[in-house]
Protein backbone atom coordinates (compact mmCIF):
# COMPACT_ATOMS: atom_id res chain seq x y z
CA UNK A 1 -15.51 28.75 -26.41
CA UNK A 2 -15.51 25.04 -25.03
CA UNK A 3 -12.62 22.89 -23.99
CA UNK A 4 -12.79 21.00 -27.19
CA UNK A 5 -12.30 24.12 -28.77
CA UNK A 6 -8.61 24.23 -26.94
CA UNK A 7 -8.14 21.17 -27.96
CA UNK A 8 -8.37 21.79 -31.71
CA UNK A 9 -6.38 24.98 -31.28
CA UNK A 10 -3.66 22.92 -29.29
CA UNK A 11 -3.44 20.13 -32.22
CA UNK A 12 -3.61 22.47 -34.92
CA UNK A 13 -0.70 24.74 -32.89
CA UNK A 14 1.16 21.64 -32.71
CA UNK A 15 0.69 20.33 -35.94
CA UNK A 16 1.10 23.49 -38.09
CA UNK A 17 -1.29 21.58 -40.84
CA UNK A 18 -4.73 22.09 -41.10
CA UNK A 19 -5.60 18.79 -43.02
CA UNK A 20 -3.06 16.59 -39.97
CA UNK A 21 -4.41 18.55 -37.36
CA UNK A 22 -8.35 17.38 -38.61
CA UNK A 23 -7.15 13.62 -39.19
CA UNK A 24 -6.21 13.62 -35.72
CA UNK A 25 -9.15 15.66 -34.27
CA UNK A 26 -11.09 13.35 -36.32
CA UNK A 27 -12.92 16.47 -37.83
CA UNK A 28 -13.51 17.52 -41.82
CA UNK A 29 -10.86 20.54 -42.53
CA UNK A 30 -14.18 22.69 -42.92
CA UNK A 31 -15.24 22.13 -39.35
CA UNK A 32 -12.26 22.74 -37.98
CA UNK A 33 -11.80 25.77 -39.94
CA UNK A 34 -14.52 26.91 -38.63
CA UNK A 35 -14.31 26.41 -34.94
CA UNK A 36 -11.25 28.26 -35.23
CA UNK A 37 -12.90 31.03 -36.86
CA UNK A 38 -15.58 31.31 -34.45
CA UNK A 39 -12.96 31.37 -31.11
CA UNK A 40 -10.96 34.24 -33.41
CA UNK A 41 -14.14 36.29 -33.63
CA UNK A 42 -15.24 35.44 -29.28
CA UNK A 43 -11.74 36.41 -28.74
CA UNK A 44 -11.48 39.55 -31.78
CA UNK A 45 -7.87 38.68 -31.82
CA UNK A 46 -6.56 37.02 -35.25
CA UNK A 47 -5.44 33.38 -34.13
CA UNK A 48 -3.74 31.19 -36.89
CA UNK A 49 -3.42 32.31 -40.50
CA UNK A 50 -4.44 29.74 -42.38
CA UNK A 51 -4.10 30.96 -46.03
CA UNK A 52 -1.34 28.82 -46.08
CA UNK A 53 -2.89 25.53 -44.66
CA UNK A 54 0.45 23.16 -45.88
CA UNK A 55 2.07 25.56 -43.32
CA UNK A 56 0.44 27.59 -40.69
CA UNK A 57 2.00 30.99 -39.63
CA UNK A 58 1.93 31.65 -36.03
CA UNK A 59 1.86 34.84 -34.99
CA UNK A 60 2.60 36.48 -31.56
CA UNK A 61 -0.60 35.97 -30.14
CA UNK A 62 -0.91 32.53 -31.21
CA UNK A 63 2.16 32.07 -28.88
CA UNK A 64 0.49 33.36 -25.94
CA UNK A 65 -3.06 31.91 -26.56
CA UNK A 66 -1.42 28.23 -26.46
CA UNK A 67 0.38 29.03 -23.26
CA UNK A 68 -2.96 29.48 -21.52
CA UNK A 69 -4.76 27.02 -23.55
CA UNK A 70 -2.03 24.23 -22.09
CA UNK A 71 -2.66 25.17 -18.56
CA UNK A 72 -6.68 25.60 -18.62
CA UNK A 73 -6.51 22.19 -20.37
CA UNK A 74 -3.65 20.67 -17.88
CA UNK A 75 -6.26 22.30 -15.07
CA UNK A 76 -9.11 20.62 -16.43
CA UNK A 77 -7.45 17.59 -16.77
CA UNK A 78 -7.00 17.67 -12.67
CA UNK A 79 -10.28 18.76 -12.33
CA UNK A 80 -12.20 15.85 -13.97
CA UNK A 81 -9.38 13.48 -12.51
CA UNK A 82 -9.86 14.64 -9.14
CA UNK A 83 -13.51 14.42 -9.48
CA UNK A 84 -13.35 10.63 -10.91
CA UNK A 85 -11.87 9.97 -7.83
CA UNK A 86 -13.88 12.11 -5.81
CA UNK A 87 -17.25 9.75 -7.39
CA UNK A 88 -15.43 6.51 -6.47
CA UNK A 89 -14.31 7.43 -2.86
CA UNK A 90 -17.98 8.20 -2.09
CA UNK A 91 -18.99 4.83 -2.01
CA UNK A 92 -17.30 1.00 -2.29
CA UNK A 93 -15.99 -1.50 -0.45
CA UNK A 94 -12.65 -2.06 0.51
CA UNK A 95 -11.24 -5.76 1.42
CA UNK A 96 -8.19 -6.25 3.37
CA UNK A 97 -6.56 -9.28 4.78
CA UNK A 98 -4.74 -8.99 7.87
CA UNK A 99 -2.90 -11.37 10.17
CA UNK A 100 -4.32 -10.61 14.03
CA UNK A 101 -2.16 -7.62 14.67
CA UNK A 102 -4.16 -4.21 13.57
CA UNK A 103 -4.53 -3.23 17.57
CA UNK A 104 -1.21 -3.57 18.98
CA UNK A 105 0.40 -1.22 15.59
CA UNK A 106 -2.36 1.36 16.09
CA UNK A 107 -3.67 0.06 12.33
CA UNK A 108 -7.06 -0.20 13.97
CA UNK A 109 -7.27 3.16 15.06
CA UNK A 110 -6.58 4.27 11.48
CA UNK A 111 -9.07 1.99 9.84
CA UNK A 112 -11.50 3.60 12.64
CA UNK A 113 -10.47 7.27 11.11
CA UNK A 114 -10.77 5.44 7.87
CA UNK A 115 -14.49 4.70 8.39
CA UNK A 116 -15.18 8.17 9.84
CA UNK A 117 -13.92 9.78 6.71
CA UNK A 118 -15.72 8.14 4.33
CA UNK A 119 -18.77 6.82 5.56
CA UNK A 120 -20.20 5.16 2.35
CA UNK A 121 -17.02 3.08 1.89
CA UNK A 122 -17.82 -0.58 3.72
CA UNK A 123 -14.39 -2.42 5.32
CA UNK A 124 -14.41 -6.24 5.00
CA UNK A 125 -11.64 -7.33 7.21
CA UNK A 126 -10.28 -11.22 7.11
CA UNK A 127 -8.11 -11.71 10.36
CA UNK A 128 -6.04 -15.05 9.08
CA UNK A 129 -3.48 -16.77 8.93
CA UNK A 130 -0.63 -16.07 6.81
CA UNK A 131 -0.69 -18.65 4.29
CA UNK A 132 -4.76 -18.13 3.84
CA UNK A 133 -3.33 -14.68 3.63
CA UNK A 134 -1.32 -15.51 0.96
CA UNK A 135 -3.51 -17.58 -0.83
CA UNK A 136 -6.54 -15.01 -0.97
CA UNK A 137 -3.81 -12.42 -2.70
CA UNK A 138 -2.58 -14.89 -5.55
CA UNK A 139 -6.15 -15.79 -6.10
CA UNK A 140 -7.48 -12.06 -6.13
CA UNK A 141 -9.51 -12.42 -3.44
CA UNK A 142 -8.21 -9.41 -1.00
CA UNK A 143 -7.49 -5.83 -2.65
CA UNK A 144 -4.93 -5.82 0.14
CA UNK A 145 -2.94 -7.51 3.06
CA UNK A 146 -0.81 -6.55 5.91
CA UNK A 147 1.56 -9.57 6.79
CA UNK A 148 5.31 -9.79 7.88
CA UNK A 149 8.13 -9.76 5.40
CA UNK A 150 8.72 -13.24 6.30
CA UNK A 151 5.39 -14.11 5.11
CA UNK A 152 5.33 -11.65 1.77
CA UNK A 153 8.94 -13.63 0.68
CA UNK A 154 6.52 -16.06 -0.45
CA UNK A 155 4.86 -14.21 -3.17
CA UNK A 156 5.91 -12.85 -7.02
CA UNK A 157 8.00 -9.47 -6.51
CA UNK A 158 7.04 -8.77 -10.31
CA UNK A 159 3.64 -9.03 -9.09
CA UNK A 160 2.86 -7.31 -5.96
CA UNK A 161 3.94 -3.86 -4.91
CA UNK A 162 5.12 -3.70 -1.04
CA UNK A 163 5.02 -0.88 1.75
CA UNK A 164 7.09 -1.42 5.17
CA UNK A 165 4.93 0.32 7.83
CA UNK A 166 6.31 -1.31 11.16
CA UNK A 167 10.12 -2.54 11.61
CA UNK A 168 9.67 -5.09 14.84
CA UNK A 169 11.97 -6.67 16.72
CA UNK A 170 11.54 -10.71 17.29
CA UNK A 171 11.90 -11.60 21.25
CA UNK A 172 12.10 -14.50 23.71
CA UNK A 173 9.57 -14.29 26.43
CA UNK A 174 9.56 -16.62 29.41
CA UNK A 175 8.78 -16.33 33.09
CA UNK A 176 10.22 -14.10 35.52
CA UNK A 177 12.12 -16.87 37.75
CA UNK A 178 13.04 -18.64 34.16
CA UNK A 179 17.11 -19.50 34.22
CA UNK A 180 17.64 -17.74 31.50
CA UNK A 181 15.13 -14.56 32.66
CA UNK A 182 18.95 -13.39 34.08
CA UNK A 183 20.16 -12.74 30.71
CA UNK A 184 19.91 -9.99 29.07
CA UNK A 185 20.59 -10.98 25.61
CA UNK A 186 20.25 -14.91 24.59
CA UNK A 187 22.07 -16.40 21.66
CA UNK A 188 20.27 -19.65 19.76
CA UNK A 189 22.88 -21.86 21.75
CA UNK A 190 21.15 -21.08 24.76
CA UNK A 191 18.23 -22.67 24.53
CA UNK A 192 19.47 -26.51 24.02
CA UNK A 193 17.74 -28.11 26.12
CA UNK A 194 14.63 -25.29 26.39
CA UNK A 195 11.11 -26.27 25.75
CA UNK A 196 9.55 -24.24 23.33
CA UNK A 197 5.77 -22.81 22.83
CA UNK A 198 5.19 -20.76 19.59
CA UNK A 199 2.27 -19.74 17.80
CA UNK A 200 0.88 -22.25 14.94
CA UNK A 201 2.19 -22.98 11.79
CA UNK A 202 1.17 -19.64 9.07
CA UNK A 203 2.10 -17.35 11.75
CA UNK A 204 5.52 -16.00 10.30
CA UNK A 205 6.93 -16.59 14.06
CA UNK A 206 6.66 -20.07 13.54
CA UNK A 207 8.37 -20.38 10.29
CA UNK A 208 10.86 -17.73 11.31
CA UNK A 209 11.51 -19.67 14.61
CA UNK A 210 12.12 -22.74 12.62
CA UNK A 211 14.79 -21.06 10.07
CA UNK A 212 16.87 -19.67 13.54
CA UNK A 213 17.02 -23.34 14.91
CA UNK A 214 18.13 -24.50 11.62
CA UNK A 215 20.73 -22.06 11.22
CA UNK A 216 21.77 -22.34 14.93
CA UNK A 217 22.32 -26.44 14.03
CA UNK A 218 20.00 -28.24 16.08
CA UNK A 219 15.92 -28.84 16.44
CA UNK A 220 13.76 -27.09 18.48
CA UNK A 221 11.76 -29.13 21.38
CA UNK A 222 8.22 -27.52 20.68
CA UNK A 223 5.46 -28.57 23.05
CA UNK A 224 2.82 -26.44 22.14
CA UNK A 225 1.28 -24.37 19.31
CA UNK A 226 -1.74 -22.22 19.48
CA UNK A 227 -2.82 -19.19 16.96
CA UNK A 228 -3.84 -17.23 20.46
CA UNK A 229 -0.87 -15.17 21.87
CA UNK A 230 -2.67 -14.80 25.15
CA UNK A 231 -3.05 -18.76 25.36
CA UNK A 232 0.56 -19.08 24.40
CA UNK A 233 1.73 -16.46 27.38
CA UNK A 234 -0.24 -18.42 29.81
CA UNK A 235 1.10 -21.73 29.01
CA UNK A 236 4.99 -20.32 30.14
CA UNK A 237 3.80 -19.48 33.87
CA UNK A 238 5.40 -21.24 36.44
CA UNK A 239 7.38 -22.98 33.53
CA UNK A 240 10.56 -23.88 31.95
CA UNK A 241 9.33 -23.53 28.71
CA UNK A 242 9.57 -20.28 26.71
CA UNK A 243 8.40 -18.55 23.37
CA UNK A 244 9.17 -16.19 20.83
CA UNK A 245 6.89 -13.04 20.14
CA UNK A 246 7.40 -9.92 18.02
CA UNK A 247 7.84 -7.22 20.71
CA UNK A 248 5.05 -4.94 19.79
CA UNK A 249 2.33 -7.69 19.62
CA UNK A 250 3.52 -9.16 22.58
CA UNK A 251 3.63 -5.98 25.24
CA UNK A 252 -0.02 -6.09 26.14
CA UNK A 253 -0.24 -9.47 27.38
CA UNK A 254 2.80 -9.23 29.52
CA UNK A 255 2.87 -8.54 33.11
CA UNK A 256 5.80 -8.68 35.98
CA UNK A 257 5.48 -12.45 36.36
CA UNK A 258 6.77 -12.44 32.61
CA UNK A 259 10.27 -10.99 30.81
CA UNK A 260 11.23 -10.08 27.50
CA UNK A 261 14.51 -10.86 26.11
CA UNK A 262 16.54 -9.56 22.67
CA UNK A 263 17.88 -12.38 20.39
CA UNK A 264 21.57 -12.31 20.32
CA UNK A 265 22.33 -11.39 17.44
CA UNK A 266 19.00 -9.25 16.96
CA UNK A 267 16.44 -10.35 15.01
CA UNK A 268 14.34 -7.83 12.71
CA UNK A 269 10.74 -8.34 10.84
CA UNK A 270 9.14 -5.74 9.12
CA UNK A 271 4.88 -6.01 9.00
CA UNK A 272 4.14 -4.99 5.44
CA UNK A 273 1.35 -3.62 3.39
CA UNK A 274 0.51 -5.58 0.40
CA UNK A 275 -1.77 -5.55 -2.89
CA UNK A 276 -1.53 -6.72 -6.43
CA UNK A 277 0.89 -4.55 -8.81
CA UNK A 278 -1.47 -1.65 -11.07
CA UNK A 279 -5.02 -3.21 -9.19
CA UNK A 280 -5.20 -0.79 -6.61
CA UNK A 281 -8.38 1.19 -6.70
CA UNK A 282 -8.84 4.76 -5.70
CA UNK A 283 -10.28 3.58 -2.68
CA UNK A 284 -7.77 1.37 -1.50
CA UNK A 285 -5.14 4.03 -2.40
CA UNK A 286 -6.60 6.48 0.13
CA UNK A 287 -6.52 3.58 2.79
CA UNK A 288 -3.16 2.96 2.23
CA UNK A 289 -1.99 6.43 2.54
CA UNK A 290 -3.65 6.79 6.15
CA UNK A 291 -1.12 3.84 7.04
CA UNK A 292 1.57 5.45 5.39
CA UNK A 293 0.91 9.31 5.88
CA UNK A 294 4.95 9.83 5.67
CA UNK A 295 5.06 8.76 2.57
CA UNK A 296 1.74 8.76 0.69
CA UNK A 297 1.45 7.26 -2.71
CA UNK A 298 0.49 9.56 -5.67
C-alpha cells in the first residue's frame, strides 16, 4: 500500500462516485478499481462496495480506514514539508540590510548563533544608511532590513510585513558641566539658543530631530553632522553644543564627562525587522525567529 493509494481511497471516500473520484485522480475507472481492490485484499478487510458505482456504500470499516488514512496523509504532508525546509536550510545565503546598530541590541550575538547553527548558510550584511536601506528593499535587493519605525514609514504597508524587536527611547546627550546637564527632563523650548550635533541625514535621528523642531516652532542651529556616533560624542566635550541619540546605541560611548537626558514629553522609536510581504524564504524565516524567539513566525 503506497500513499497514493490513500489518496485514491480519500477521493473516492469523499466523492462517493467511482467515475468523479477517477476524473479527479486523473486515473481510468479500471485502475482505480483496481488499486482499491488490491489495498482490500493487503488489508483482507472489504473497503468500499462498489456494485453500485453512481453511489458508493460505506460501510463501518470504511469509516475507520479514512480516519487513519487522513492523519498518515496529514503526517506525511509534515514530513515532506519539514524536510523541504530541512534541504533549503542546509545551504543559502541570507542578505540583510541593517543600519549600524546590530551590537548595541545584542542582534550581533544572534546572527553569531545564527552562523553556528547553520554553517552552510552564508550572511551578507550591508551596514547603511537608511534611505540606501530603503532603496535596496523597494528594489529587491535585501531579503531583509532592520531600521527604525521612523525610517520603515517610508515604505508600502501593503507591501512589506513588519516585526518590532526593540522599543528605544530618543535622548539628549551633552556634557557633564552643560547648563542644561542640571535638568532632568528637557522640553523642545529648552534648547533655543542650543547648538546642535546630530548624526547625518538617512539616520532616522536626523529626520526625527528635524520633525521635533518643527513641531516645537522654531529651527534647529546644527553645526555638525557625521554618520559616526563616537565622532559625534566627541565633538560635545568641553562644549555648549549637544545631540540627540537613541539610548541604547548611545550607552557605550558615554562616560562621566557626558549625561543623558529624557525628552520632555518622551520620545519613543521602535528598531524594526523588515522584508517584502510572501518573499521570505525558509532561510530568512529561521533568522527572523532567532530575533524574535517570543514570538516566532509559523
Amino acid at each position: 500500500m503506497t500513499i497514493d493509494d490513500l489518496k485514491n481511497f480519500v477521493v473516492l471516500y469523499q466523492t462517493r462516485n467511482v467515475s468523479d473520484a477517477a476524473v479527479e485522480l486523473l486515473m481510468t475507472q479500471s485502475a482505480l478499481s483496481k488499486r482499491i481492490h488490491a489495498m482490500e485484499n493487503e488489508l483482507d478487510t472489504k473497503l468500499i462496495s462498489t456494485k453500485n458505482k453512481r453511489h458508493l456504500t460505506i460501510t463501518e470499516s470504511d469509516e475507520v480506514f479514512f480516519r487513519y488514512a487522513e492523519t498518515i496523509l496529514t503526517q506525511y504532508d509534515m514530513l515532506t514539508n519539514e524536510l523541504s525546509e530541512y534541504r533549503e536550510l542546509k545551504k543559502g545565503t541570507l542578505n540583510i540590510g541593517s543600519i549600524p546598530v546590530l551590537s548595541p541590541y545584542g542582534i550581533m550575538d544572534k546572527l553569531n548563533r545564527f552562523m553556528t547553527d547553520y554553517p552552510q548558510i552564508n550572511i551578507r550584511l550591508q551596514e547603511l544608511e537608511g534611505n540606501e536601506l530603503l532603496e535596496k528593499l523597494q528594489t529587491n535587493q535585501l531579503d531583509l532590513g532592520i531600521l527604525r519605525s521612523v525610517q520603515t514609514s517610508l515604505l508600502n504597508k501593503s507591501q512589506f510585513h513588519f516585526i518590532d524587536i526593540y522599543r528605544d527611547e530618543l535622548k539628549i546627550i551633552m556634557a557633564a558641566n552643560h547648563p542644561l546637564a542640571k535638568k532632568q527632563k528637557i522640553a523642545m523650548k529648552d534648547l533655543t539658543n542650543t547648538d546642535v550635533v546630530v548624526l547625518s541625514p538617512g539616520s532616522g535621528i536626523y529626520e526625527r530631530v528635524g520633525k521635533l523642531y518643527q513641531q516645537a516652532g522654531f529651527t534647529p542651529n546644527i553645526r555638525f553632522t557625521t554618520t559616526h556616533i563616537e565622532t559625534l560624542i566627541g565633538s560635545l566635550e568641553n562644549s555648549q553644543r549637544i545631540t540627540f541619540l537613541f539610548e541604547k546605541s548611545a550607552q557605550s560611548f558615554l562616560n562621566d564627562g557626558f549625561v543623558m537626558r529624557s525628552l520632555d514629553p518622551p520620545v519613543y522609536n521602535d528598531l524594526q525587522l523588515v522584508f517584502p510581504q510572501g518573499k521570505l524564504t525558509q532561510v530568512g524565516k529561521r533568522f527572523v525567529n532567532y530575533l524574535i524567539k517570543d514570538h516566532p513566525l509559523s
